[in-house]
N, C-alpha and C. Protein backbone atom coordinates (compact mmCIF):
# COMPACT_ATOMS: atom_id res chain seq x y z
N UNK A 1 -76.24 -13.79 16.89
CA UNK A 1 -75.36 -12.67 17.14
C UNK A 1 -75.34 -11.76 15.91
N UNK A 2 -75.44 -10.73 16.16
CA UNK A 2 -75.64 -9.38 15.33
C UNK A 2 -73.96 -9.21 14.84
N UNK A 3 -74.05 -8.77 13.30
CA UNK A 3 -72.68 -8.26 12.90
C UNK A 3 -72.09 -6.54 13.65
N UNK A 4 -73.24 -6.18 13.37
CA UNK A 4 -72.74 -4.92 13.87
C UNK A 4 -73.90 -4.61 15.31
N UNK A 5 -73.41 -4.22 16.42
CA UNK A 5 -74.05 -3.98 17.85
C UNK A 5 -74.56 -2.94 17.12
N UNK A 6 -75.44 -2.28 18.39
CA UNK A 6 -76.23 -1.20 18.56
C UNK A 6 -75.08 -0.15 18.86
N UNK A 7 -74.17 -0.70 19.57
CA UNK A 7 -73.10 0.78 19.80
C UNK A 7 -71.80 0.63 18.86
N UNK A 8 -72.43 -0.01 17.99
CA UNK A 8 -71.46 -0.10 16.36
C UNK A 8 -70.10 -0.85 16.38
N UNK A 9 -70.33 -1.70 17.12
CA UNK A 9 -69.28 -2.64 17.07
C UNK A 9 -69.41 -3.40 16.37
N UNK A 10 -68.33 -3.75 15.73
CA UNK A 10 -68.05 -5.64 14.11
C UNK A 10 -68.23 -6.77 15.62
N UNK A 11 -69.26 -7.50 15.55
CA UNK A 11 -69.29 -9.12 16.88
C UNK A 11 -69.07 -8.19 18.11
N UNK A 12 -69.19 -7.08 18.38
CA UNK A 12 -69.42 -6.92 19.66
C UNK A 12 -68.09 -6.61 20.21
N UNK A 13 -66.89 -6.35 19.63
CA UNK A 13 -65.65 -6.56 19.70
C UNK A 13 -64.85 -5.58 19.18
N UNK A 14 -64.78 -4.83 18.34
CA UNK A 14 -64.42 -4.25 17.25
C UNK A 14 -65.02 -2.71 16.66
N UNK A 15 -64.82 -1.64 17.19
CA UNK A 15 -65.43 -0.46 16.31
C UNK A 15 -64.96 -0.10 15.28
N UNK A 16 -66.22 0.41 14.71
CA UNK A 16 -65.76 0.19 12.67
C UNK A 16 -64.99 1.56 13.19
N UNK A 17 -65.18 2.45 13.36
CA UNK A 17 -63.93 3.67 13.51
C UNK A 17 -62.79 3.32 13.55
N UNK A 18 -62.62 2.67 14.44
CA UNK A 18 -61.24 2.15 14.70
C UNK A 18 -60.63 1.36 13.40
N UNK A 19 -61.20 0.61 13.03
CA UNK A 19 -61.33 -0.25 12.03
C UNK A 19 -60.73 1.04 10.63
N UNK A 20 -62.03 1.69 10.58
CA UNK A 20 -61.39 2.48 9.23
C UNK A 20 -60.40 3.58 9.67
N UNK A 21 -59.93 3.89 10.63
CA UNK A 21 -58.72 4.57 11.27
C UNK A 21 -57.50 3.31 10.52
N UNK A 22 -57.69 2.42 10.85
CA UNK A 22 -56.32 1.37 11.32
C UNK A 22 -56.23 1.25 9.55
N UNK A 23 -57.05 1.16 8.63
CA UNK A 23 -57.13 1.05 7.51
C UNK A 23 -56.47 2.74 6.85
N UNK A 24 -56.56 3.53 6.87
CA UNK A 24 -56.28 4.64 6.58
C UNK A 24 -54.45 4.67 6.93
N UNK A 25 -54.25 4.49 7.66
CA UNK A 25 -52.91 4.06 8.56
C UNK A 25 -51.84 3.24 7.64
N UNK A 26 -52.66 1.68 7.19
CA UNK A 26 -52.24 0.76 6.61
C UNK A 26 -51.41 1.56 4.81
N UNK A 27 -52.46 2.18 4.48
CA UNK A 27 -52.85 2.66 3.58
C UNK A 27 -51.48 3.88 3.01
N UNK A 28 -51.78 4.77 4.12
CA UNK A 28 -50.36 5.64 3.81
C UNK A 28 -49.02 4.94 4.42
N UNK A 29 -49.06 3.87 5.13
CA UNK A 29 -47.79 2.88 5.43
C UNK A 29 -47.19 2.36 3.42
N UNK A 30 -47.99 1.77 3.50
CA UNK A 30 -47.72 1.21 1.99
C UNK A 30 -47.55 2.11 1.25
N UNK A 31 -48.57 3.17 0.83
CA UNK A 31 -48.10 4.50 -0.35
C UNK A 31 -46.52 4.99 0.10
N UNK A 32 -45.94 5.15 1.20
CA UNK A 32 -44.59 5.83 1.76
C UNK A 32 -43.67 4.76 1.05
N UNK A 33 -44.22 3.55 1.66
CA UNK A 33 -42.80 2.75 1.08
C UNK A 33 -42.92 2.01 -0.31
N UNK A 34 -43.86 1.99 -0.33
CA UNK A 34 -43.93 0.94 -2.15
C UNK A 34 -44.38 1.84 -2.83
N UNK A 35 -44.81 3.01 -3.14
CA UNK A 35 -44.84 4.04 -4.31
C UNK A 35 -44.34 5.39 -3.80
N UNK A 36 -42.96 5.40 -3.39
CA UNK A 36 -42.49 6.85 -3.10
C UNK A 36 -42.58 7.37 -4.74
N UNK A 37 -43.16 9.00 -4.39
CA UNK A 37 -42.68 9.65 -5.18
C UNK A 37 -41.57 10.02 -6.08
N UNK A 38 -42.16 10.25 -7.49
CA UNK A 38 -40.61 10.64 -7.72
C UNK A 38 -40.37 11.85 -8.35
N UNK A 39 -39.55 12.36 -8.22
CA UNK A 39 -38.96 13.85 -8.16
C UNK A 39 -39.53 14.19 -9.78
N UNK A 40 -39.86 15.17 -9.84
CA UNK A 40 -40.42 16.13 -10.97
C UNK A 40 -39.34 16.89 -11.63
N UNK A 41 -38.20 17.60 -10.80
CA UNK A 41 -37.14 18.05 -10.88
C UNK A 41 -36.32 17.65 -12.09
N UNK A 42 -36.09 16.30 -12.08
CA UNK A 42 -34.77 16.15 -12.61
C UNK A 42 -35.72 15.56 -13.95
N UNK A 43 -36.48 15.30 -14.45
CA UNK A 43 -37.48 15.58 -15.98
C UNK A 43 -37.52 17.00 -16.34
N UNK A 44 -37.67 18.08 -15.91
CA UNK A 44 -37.98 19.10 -16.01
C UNK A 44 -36.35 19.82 -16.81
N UNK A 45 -35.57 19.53 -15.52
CA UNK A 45 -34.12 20.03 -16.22
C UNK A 45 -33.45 19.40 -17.42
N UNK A 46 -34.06 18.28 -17.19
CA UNK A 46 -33.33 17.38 -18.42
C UNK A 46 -34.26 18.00 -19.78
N UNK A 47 -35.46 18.23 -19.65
CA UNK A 47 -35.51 19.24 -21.23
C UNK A 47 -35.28 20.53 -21.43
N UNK A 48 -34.81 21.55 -20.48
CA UNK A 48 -34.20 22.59 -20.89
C UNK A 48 -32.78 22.60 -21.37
N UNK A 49 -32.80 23.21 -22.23
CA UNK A 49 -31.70 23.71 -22.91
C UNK A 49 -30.52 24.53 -22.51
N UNK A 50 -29.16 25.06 -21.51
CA UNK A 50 -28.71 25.66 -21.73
C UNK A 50 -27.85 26.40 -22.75
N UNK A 51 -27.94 27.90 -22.75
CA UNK A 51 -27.31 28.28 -23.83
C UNK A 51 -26.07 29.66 -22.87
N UNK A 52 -25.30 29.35 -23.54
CA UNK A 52 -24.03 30.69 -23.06
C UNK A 52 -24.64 32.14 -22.94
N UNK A 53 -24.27 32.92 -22.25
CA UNK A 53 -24.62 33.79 -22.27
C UNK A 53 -23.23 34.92 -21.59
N UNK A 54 -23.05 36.25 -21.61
CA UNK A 54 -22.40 37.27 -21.34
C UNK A 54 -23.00 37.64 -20.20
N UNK A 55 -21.93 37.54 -18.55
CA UNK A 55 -22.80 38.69 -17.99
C UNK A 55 -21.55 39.96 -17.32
N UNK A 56 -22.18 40.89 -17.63
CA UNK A 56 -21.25 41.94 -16.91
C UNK A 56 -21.30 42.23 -15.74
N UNK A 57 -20.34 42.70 -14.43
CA UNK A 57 -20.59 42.53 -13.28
C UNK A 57 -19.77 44.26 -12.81
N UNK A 58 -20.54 44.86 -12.38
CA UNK A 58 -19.56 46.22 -11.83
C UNK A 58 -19.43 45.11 -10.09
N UNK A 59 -18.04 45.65 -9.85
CA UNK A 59 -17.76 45.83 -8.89
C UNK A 59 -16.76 47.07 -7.63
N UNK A 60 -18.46 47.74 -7.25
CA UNK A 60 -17.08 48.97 -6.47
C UNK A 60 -16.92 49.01 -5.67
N UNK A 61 -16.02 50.05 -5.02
CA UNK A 61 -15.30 50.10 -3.79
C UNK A 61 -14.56 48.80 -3.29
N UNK A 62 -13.79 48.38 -4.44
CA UNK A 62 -13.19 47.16 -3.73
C UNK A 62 -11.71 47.44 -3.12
N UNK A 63 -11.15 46.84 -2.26
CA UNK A 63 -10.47 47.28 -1.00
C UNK A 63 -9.50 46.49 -1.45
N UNK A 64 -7.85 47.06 -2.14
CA UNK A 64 -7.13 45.77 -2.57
C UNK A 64 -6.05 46.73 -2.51
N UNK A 65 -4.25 46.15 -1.81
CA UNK A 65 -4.00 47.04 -1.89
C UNK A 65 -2.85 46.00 -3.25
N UNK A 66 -2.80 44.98 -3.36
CA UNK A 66 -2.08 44.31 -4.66
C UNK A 66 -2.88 44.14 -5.82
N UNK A 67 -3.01 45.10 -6.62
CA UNK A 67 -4.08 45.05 -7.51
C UNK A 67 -3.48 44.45 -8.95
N UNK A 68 -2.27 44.28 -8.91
CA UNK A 68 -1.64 43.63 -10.01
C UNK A 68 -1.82 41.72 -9.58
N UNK A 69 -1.79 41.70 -8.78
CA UNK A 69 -1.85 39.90 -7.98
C UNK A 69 -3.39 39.81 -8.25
N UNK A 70 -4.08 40.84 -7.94
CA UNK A 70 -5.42 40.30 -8.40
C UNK A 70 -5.82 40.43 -9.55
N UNK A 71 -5.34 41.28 -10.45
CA UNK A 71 -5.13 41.30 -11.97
C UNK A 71 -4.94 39.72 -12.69
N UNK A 72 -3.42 39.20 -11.79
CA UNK A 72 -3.16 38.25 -12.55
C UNK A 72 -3.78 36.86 -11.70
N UNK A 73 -4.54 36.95 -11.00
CA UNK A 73 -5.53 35.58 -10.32
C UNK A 73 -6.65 35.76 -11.67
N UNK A 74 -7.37 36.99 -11.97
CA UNK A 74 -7.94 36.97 -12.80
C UNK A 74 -7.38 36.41 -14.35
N UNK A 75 -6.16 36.62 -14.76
CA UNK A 75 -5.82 35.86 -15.61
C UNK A 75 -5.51 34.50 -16.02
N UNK A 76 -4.99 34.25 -14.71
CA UNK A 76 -4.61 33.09 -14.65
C UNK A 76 -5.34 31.76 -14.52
N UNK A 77 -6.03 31.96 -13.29
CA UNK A 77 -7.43 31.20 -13.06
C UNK A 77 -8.06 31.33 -14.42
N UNK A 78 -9.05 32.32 -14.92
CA UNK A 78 -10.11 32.13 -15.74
C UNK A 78 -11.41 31.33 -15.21
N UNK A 79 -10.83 31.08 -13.41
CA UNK A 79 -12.36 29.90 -13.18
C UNK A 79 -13.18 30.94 -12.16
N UNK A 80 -14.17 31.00 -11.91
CA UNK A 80 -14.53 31.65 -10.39
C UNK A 80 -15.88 30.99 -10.02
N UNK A 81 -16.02 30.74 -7.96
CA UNK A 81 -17.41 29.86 -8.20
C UNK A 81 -18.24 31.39 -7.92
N UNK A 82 -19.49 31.19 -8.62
CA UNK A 82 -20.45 32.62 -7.98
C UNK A 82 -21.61 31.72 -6.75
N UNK A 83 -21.89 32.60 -6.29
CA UNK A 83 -23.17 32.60 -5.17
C UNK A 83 -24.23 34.08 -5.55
N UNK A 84 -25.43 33.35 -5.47
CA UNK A 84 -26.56 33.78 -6.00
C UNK A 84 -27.58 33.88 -4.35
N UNK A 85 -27.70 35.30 -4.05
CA UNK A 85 -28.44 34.81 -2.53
C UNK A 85 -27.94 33.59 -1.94
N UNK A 86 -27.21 33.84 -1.44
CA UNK A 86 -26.09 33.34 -0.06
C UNK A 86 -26.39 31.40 -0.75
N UNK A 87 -26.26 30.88 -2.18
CA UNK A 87 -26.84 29.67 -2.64
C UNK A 87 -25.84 29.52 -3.54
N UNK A 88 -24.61 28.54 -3.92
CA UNK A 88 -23.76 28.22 -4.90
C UNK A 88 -24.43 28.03 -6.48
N UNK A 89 -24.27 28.68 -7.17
CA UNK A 89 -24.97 28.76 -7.92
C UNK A 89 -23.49 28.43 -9.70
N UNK A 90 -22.34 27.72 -9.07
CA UNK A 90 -21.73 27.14 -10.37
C UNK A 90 -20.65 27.68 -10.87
N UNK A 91 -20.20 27.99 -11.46
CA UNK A 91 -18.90 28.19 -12.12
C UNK A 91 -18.87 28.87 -13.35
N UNK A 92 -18.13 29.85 -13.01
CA UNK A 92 -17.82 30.75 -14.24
C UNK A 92 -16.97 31.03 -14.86
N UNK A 93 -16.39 31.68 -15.95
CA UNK A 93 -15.17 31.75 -16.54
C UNK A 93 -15.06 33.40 -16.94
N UNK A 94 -14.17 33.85 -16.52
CA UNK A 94 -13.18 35.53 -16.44
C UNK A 94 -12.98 35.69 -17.74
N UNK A 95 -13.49 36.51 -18.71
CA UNK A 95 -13.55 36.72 -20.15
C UNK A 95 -12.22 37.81 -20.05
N UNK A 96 -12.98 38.91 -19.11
CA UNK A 96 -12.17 40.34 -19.09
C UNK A 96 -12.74 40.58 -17.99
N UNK A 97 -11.49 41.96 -17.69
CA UNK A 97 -11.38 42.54 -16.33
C UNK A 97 -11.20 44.04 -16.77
N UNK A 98 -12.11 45.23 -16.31
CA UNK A 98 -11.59 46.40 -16.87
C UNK A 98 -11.32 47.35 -15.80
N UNK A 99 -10.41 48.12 -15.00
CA UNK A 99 -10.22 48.85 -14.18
C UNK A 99 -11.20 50.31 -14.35
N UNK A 100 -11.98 50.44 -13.90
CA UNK A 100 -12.54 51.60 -13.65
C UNK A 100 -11.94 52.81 -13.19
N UNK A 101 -11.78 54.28 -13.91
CA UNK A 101 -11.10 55.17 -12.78
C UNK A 101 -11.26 56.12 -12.43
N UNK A 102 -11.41 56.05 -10.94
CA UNK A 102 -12.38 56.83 -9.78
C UNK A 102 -11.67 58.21 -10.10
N UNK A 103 -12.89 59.47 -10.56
CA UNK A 103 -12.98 60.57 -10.34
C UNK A 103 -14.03 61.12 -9.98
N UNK A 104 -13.62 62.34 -9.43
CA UNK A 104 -14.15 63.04 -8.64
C UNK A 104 -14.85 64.38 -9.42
N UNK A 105 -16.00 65.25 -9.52
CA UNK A 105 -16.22 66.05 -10.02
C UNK A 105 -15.87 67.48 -9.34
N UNK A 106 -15.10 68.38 -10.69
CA UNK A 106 -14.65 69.74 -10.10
C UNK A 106 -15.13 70.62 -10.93
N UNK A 107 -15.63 71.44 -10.16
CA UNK A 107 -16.12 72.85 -10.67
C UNK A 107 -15.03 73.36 -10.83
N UNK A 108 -15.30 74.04 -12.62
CA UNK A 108 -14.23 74.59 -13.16
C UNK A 108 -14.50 76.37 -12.97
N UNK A 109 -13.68 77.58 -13.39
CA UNK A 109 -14.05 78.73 -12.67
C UNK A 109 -15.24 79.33 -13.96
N UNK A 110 -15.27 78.84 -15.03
CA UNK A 110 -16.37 79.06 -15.85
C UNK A 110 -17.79 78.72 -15.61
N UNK A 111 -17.53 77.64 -14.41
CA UNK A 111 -18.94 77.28 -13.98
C UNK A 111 -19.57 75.87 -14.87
N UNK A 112 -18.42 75.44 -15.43
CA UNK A 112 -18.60 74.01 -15.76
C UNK A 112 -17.51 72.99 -15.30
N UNK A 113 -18.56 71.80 -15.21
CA UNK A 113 -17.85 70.87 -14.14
C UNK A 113 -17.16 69.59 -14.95
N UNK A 114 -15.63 69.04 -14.62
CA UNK A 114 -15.00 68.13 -14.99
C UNK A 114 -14.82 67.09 -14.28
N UNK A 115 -14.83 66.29 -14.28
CA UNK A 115 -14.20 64.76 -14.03
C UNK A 115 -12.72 64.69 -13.79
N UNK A 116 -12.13 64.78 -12.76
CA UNK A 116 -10.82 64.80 -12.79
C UNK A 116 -10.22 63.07 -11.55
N UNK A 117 -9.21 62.84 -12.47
CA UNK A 117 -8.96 61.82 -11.01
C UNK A 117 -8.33 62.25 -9.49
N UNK A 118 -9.60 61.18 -8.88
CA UNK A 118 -9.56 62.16 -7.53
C UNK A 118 -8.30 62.09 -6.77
N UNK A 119 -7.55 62.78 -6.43
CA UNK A 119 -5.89 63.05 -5.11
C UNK A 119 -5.88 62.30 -4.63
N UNK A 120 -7.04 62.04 -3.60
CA UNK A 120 -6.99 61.46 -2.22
C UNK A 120 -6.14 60.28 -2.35
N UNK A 121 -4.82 60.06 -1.60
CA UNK A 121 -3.96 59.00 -1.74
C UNK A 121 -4.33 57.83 -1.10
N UNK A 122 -6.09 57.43 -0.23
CA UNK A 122 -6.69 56.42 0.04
C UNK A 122 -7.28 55.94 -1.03
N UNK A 123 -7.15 56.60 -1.95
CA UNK A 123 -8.43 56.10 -2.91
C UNK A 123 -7.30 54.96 -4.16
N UNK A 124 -5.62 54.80 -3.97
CA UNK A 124 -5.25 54.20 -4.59
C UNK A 124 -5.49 52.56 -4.19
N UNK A 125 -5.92 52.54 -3.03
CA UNK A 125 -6.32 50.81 -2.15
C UNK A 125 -8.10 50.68 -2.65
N UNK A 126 -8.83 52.05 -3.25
CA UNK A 126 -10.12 51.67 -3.36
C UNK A 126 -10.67 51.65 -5.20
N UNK A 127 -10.72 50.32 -5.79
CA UNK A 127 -11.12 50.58 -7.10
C UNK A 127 -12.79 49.64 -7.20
N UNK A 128 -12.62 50.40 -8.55
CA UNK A 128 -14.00 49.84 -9.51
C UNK A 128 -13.12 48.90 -10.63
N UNK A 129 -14.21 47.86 -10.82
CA UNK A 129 -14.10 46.62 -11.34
C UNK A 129 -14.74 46.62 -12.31
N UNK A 130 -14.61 46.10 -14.12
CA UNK A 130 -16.28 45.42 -14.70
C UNK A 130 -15.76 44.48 -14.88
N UNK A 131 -16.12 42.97 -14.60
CA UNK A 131 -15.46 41.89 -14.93
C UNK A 131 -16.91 41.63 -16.29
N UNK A 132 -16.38 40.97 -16.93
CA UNK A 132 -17.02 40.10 -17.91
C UNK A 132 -16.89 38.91 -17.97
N UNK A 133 -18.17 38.01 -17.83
CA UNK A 133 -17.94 36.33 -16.67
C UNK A 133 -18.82 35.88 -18.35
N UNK A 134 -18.36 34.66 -18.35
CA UNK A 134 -19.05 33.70 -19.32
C UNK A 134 -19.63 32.35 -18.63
N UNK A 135 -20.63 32.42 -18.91
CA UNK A 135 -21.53 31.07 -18.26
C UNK A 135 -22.43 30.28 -19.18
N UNK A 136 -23.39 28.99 -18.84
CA UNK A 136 -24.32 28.87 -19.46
C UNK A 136 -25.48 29.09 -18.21
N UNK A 137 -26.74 29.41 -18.97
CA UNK A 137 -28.03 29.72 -18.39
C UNK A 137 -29.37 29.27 -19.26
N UNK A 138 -30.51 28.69 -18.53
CA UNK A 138 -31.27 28.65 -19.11
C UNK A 138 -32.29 29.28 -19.66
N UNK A 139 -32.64 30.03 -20.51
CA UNK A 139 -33.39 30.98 -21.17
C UNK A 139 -35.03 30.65 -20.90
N UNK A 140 -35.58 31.73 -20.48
CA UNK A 140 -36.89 31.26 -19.62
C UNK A 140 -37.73 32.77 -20.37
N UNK A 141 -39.01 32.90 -20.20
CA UNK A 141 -39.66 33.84 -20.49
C UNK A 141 -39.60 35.06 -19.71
N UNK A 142 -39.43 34.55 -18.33
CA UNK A 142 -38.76 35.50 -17.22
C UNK A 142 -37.12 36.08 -17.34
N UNK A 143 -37.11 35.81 -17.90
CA UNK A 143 -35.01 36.03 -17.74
C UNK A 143 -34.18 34.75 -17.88
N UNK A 144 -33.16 34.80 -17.25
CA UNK A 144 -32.21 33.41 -17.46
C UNK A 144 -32.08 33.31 -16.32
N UNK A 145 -32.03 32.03 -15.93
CA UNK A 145 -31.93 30.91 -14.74
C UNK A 145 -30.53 30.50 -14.64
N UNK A 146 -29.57 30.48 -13.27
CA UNK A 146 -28.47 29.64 -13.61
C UNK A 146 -28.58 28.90 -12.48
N UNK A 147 -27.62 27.78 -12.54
CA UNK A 147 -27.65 26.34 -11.47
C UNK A 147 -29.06 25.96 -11.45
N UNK A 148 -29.75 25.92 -12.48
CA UNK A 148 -30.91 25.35 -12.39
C UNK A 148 -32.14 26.05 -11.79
N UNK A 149 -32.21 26.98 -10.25
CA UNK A 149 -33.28 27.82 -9.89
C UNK A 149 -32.54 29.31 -9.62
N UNK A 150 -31.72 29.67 -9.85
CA UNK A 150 -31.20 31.26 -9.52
C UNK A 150 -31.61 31.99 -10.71
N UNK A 151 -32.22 32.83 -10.64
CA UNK A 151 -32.62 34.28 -11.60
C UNK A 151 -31.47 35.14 -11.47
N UNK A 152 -31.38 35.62 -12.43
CA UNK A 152 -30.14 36.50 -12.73
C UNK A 152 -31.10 37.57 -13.87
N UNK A 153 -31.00 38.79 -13.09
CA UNK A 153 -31.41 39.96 -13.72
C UNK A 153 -30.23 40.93 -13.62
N UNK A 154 -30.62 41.68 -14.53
CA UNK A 154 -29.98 43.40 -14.15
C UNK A 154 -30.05 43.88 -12.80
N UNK A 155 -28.73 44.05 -12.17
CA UNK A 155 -29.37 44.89 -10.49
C UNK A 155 -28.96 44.09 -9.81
N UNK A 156 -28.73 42.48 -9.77
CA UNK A 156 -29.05 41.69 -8.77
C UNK A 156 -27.84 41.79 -8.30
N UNK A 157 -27.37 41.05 -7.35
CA UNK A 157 -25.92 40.91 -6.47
C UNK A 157 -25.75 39.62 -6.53
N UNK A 158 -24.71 39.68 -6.65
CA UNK A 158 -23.24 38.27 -6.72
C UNK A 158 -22.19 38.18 -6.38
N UNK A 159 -21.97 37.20 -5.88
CA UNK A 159 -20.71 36.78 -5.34
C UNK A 159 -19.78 35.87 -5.84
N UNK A 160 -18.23 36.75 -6.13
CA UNK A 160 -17.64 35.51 -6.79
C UNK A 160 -16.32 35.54 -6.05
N UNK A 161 -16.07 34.27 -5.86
CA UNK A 161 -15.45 33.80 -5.08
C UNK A 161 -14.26 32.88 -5.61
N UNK A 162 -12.79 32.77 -5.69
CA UNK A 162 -11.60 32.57 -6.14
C UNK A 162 -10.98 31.76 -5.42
N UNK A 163 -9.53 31.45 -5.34
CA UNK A 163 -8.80 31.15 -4.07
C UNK A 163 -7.95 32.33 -3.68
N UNK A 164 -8.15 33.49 -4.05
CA UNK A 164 -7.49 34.39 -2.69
C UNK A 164 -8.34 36.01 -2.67
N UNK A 165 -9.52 35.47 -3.44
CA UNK A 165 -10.47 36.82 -3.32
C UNK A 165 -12.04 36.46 -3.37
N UNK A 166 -13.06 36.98 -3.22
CA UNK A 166 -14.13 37.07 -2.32
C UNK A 166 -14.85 38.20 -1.91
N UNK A 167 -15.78 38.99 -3.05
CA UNK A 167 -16.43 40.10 -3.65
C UNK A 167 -17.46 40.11 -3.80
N UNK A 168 -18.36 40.81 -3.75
CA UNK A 168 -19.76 41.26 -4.10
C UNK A 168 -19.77 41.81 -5.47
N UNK A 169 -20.26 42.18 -6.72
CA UNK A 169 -20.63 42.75 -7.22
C UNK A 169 -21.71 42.73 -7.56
N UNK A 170 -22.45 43.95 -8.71
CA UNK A 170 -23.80 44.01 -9.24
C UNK A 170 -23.83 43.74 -10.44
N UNK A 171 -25.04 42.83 -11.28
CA UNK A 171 -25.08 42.73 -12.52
C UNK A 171 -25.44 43.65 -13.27
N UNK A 172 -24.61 44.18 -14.39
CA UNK A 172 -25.15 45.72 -15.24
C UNK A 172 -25.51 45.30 -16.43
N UNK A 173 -25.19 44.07 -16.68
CA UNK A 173 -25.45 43.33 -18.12
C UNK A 173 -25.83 42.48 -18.59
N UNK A 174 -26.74 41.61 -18.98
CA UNK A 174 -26.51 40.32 -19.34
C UNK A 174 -26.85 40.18 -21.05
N UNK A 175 -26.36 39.37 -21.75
CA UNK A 175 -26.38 39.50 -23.19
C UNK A 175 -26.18 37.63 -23.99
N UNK A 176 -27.02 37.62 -24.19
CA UNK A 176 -26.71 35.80 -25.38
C UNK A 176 -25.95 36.13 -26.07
N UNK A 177 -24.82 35.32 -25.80
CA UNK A 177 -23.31 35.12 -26.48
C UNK A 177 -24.00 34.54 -28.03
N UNK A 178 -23.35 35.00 -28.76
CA UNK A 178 -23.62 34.71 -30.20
C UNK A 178 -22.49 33.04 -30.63
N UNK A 179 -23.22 32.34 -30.75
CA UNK A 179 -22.68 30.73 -31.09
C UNK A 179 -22.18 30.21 -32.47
């Protein structure tokens, strides 16, 4: 009796295909459970460094008509969580809060134009914000990273979120806090 047939069977019984199929099988059975991978991630973060950093945040057209209650959430708290593209991206701390104030430009009769604050008695429910948030971030060749994968540039949008407020603003600043 021949080991391998003419139509490639092991004893006539057995195709090596099958054979090195069932072996291939065996093969990634065992790699899944006795050498799972292991995460790259958490080596990677563990040697970066965070360092503090300043970021400034305009926020306008915000719609408030107790602006002293949100004055003093900002004082009081000092905590806020942000979101980075709709992604929790950690916890920050309320340095300062500066009221922005909305004017309007008027042509004067000389034909030069002033900045005056604008009348409109809707516009006392609509202000501008710069908050100044303190965080740590990791310093990258690209910019600074926070919660580990969020980029934080100039421009970008954020969300910070309190227990009785819940805002968008834009980043106009970011600056390494001096240690």
């Amino acid at each position: 009796m021949k080991i391998i047939d003419s139509k490639g069977r092991l004893f006539g019984k057995l195709s090596i295909l099958d054979l090195a199929a069932a072996c291939v099988i065996l093969l990634v059975v065992v790699g899944v459970f006795f050498f799972p991978g292991t995460p790259l991630t958490k080596s990677i973060i563990a040697q970066t460094k965070l360092k503090p950093i300043e970021v400034k945040v305009l926020v306008r057209g915000l719609g408030v008509t107790n602006l002293d209650g949100l004055v003093q959430e900002f004082t009081g708290d000092k905590q806020a969580d942000i979101v980075i593209r709709n992604q929790p991206a950690g916890k920050v701390k309320i340095v300062d809060s500066e009221l922005l104030p909305r004017t309007t430009p008027v042509p004067q009769p000389d034909g030069t134009v002033k900045a005056l604050p604008d009348p409109r008695p809707e516009i006392n429910m609509i202000r501008d914000i710069l908050l100044t948030l303190d965080t740590k971030a990791e310093v990258t060749n690209n910019g600074y990273v926070l919660g580990g994968s969020k980029k934080v540039k100039i421009g970008s949008s954020i969300q910070l979120q309190g227990n009785v407020y819940d805002f968008n603003g834009t980043i106009v600043a970011i600056e390494p806090e001096d240690v």
